[in-house]
N, C-alpha and C. Protein backbone atom coordinates (compact mmCIF):
# COMPACT_ATOMS: atom_id res chain seq x y z
N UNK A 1 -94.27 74.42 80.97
CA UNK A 1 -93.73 75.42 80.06
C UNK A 1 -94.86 75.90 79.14
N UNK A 2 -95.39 77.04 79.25
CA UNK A 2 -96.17 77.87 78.52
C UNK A 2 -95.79 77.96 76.80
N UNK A 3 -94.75 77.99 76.48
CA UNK A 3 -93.87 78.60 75.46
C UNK A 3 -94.24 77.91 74.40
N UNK A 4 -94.60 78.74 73.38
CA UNK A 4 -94.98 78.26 71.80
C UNK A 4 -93.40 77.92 70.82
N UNK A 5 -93.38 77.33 70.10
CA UNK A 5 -91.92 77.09 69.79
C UNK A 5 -92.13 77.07 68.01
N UNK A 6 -92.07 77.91 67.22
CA UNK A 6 -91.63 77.52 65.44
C UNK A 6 -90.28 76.84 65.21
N UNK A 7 -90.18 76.03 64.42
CA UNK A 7 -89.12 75.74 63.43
C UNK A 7 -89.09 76.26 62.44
N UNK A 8 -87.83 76.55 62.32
CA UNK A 8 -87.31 77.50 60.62
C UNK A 8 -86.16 76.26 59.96
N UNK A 9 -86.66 75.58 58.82
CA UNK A 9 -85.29 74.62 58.55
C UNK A 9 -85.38 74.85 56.92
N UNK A 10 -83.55 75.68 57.12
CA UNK A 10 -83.21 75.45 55.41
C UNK A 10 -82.08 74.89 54.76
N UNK A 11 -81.94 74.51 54.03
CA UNK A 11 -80.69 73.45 52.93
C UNK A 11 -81.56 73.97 52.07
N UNK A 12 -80.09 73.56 51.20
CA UNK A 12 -79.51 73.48 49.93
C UNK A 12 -78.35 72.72 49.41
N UNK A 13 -78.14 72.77 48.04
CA UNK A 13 -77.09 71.55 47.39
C UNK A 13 -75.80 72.79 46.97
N UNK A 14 -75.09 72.43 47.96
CA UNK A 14 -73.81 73.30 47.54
C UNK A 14 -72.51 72.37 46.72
N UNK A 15 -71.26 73.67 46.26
CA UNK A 15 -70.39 73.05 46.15
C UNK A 15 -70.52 72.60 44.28
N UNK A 16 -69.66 72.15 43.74
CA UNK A 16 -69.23 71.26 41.70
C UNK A 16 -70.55 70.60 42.08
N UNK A 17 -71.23 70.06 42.43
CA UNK A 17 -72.04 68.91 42.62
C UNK A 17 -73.73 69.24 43.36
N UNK A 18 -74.34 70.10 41.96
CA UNK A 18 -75.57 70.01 42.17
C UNK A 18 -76.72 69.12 42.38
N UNK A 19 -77.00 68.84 43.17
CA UNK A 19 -78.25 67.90 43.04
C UNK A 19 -79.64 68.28 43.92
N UNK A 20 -80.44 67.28 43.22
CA UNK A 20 -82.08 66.67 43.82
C UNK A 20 -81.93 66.52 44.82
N UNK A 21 -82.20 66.59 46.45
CA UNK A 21 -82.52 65.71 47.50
C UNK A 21 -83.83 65.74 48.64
N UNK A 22 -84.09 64.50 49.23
CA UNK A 22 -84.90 64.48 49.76
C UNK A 22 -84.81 65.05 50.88
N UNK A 23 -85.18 66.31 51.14
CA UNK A 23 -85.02 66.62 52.53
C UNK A 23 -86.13 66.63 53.00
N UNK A 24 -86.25 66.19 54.34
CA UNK A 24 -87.06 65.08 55.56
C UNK A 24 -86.46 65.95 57.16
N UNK A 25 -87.55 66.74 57.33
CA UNK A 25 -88.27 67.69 58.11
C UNK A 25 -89.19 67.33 59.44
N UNK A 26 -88.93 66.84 60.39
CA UNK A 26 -90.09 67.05 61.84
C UNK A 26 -89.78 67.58 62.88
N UNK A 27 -91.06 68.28 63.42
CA UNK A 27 -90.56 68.84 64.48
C UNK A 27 -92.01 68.51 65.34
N UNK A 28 -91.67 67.69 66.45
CA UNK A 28 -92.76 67.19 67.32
C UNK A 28 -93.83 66.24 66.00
N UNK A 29 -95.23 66.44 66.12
CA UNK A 29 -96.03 66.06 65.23
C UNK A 29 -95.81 66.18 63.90
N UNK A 30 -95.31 67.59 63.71
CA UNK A 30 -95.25 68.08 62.16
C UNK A 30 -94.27 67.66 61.50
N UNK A 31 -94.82 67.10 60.62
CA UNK A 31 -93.83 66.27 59.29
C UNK A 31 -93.99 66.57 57.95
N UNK A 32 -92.71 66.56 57.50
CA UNK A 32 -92.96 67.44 55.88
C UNK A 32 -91.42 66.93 55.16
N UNK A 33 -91.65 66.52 53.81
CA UNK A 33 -90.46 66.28 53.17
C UNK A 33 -90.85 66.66 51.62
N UNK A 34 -89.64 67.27 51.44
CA UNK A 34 -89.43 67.72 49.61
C UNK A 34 -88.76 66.74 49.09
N UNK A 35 -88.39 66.70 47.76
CA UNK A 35 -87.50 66.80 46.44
C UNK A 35 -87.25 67.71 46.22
N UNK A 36 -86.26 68.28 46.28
CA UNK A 36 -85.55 69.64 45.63
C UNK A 36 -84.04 70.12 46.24
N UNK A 37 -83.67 70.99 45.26
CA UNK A 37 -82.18 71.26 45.20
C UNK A 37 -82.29 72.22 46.68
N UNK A 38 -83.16 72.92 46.81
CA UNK A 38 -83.16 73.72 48.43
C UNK A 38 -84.61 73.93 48.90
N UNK A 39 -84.73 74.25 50.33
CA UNK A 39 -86.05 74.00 50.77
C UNK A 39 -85.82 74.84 51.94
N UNK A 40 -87.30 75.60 52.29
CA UNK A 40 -87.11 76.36 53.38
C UNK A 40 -88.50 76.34 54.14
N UNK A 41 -88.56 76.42 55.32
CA UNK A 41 -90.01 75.50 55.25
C UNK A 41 -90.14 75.99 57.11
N UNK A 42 -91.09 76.05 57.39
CA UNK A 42 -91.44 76.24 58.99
C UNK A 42 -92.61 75.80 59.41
N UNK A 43 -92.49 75.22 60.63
CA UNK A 43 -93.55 74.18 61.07
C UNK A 43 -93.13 74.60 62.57
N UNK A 44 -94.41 74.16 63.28
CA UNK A 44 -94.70 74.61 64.48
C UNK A 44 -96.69 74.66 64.49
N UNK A 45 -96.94 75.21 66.02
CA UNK A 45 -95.85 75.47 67.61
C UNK A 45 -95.60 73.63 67.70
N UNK A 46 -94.92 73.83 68.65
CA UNK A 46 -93.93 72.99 68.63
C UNK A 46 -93.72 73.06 70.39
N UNK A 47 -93.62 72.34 71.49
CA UNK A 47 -93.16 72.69 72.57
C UNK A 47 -91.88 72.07 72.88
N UNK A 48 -91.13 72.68 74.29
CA UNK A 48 -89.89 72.18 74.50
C UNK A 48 -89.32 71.20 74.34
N UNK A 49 -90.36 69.78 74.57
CA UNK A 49 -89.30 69.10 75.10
C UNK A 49 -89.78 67.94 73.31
N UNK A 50 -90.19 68.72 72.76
CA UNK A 50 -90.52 68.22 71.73
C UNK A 50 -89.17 67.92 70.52
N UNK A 51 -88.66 66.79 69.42
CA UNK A 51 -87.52 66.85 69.41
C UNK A 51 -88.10 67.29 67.58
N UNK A 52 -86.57 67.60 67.21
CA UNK A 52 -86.76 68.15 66.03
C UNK A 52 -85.36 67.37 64.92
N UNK A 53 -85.61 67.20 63.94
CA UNK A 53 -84.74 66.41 62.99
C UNK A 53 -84.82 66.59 61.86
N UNK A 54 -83.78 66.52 61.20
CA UNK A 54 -83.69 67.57 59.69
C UNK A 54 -82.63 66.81 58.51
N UNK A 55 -83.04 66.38 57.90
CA UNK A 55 -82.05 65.52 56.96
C UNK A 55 -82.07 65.66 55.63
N UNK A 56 -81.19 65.84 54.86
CA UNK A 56 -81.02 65.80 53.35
C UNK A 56 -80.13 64.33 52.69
N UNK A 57 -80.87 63.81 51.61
CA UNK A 57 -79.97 62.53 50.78
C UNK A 57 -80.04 62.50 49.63
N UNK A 58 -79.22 63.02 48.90
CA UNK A 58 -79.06 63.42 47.10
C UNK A 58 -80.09 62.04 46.53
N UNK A 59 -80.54 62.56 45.35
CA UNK A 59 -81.39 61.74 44.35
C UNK A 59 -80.42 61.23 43.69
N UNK A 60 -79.63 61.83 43.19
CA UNK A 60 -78.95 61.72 41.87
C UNK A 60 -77.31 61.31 41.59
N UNK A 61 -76.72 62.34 42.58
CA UNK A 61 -75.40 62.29 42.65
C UNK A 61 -75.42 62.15 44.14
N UNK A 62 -74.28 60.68 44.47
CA UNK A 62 -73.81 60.30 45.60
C UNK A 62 -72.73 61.50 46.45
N UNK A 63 -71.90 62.59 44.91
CA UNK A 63 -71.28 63.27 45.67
C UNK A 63 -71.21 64.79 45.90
N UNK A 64 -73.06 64.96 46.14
CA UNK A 64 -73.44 66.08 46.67
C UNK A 64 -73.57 66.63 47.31
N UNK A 65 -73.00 67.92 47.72
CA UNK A 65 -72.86 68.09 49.15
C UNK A 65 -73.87 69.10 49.76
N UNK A 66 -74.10 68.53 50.68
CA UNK A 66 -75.67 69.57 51.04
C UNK A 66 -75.49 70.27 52.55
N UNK A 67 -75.97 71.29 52.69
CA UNK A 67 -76.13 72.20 54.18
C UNK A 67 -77.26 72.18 54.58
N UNK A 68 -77.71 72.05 56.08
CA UNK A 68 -78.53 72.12 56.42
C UNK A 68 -78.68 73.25 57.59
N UNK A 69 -79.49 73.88 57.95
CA UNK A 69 -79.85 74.60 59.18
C UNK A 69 -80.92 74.83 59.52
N UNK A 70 -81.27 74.68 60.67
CA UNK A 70 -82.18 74.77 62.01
C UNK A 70 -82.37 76.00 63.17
N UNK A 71 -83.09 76.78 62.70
CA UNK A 71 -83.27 77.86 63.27
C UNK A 71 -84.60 77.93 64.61
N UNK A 72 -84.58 78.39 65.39
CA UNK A 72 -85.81 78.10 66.68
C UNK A 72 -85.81 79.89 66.82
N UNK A 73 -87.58 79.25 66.71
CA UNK A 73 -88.36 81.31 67.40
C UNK A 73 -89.50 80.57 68.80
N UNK A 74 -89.40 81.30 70.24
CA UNK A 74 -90.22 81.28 70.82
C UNK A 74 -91.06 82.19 71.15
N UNK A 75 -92.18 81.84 70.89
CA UNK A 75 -93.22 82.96 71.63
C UNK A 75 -92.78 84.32 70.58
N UNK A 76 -92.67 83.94 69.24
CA UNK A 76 -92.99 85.30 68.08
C UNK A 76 -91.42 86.11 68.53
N UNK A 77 -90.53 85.48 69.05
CA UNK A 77 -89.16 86.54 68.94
C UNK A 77 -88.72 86.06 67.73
N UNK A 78 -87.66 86.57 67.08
CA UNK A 78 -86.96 86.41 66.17
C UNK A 78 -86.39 85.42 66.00
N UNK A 79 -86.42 84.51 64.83
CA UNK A 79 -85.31 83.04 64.92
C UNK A 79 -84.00 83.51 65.18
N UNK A 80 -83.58 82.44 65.77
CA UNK A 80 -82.27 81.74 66.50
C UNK A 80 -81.57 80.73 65.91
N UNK A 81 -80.56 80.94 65.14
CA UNK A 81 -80.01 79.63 64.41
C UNK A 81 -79.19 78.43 65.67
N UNK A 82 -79.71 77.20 65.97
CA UNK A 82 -79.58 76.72 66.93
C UNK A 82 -78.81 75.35 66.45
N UNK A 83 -78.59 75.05 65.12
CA UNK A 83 -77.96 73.96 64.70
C UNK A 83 -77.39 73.88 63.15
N UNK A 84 -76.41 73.35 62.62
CA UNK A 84 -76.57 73.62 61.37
C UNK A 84 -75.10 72.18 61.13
N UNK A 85 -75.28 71.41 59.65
CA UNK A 85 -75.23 70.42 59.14
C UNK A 85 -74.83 70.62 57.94
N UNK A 86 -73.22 70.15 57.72
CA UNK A 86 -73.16 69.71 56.23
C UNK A 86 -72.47 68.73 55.92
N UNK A 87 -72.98 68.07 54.43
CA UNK A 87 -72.09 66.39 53.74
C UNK A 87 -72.62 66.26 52.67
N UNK A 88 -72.56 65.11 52.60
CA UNK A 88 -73.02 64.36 51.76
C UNK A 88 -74.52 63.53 51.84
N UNK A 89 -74.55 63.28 53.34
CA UNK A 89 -75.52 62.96 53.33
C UNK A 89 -76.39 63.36 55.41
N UNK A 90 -76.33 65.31 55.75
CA UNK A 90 -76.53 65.64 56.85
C UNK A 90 -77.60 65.42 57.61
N UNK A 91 -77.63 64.82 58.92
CA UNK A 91 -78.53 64.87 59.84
C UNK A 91 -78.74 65.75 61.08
N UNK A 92 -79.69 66.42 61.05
CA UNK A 92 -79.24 67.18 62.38
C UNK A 92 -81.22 66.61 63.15
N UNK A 93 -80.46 66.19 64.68
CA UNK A 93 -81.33 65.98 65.50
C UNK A 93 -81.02 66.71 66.72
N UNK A 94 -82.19 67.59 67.22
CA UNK A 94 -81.85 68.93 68.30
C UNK A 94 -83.26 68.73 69.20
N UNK A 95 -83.14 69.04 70.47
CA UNK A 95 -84.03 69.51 71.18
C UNK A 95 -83.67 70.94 71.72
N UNK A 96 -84.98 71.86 71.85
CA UNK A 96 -84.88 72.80 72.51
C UNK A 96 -84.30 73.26 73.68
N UNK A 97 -83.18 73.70 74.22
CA UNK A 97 -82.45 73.71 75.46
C UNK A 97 -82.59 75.94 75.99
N UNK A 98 -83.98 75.97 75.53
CA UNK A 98 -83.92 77.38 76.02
C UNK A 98 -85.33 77.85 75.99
């Protein structure tokens, strides 16, 4: 597979219940994690069979509820929202299936 692959991953703290969280970001090699109430962040290339995982866990308040989403661009087309996550405390783990 020739194909260059970006990740697009964003959360935020929705909902009565603002908070801090650590959101914890890889996709293949590339690894990246914040503190903060939302985060938007892209990492890549990245190839297929490479896996990708995206998680948020409040600092502060246990009952914060957070969204997550996972968007995929190959080869410079336009992102593709390909997964998306919400709780208290969301994980989303995806491989490329395109």
């Amino acid at each position: 597979d020739n194909n260059s692959y970006y990740v697009r991953f964003e959360g935020g703290s929705t909902g009565v219940y603002h908070d801090y969280a650590r959101f914890s970001m890889s996709a293949g090699l590339h690894k990246y994690s914040i503190d903060a109430t939302s985060c938007a962040e892209t990492l890549g290339p990245i190839s297929q069979e490479d896996v990708i995982s995206f998680s948020a866990k409040g600092i502060n308040y246990q009952r914060a509820n957070f969204v997550l989403k996972v968007y995929v661009s190959r080869n410079n087309e336009p992102f593709a929202l390909v997964a998306t996550e919400q709780g208290t405390a969301p994980h989303i783990r995806y491989t490329i299936d395109f």
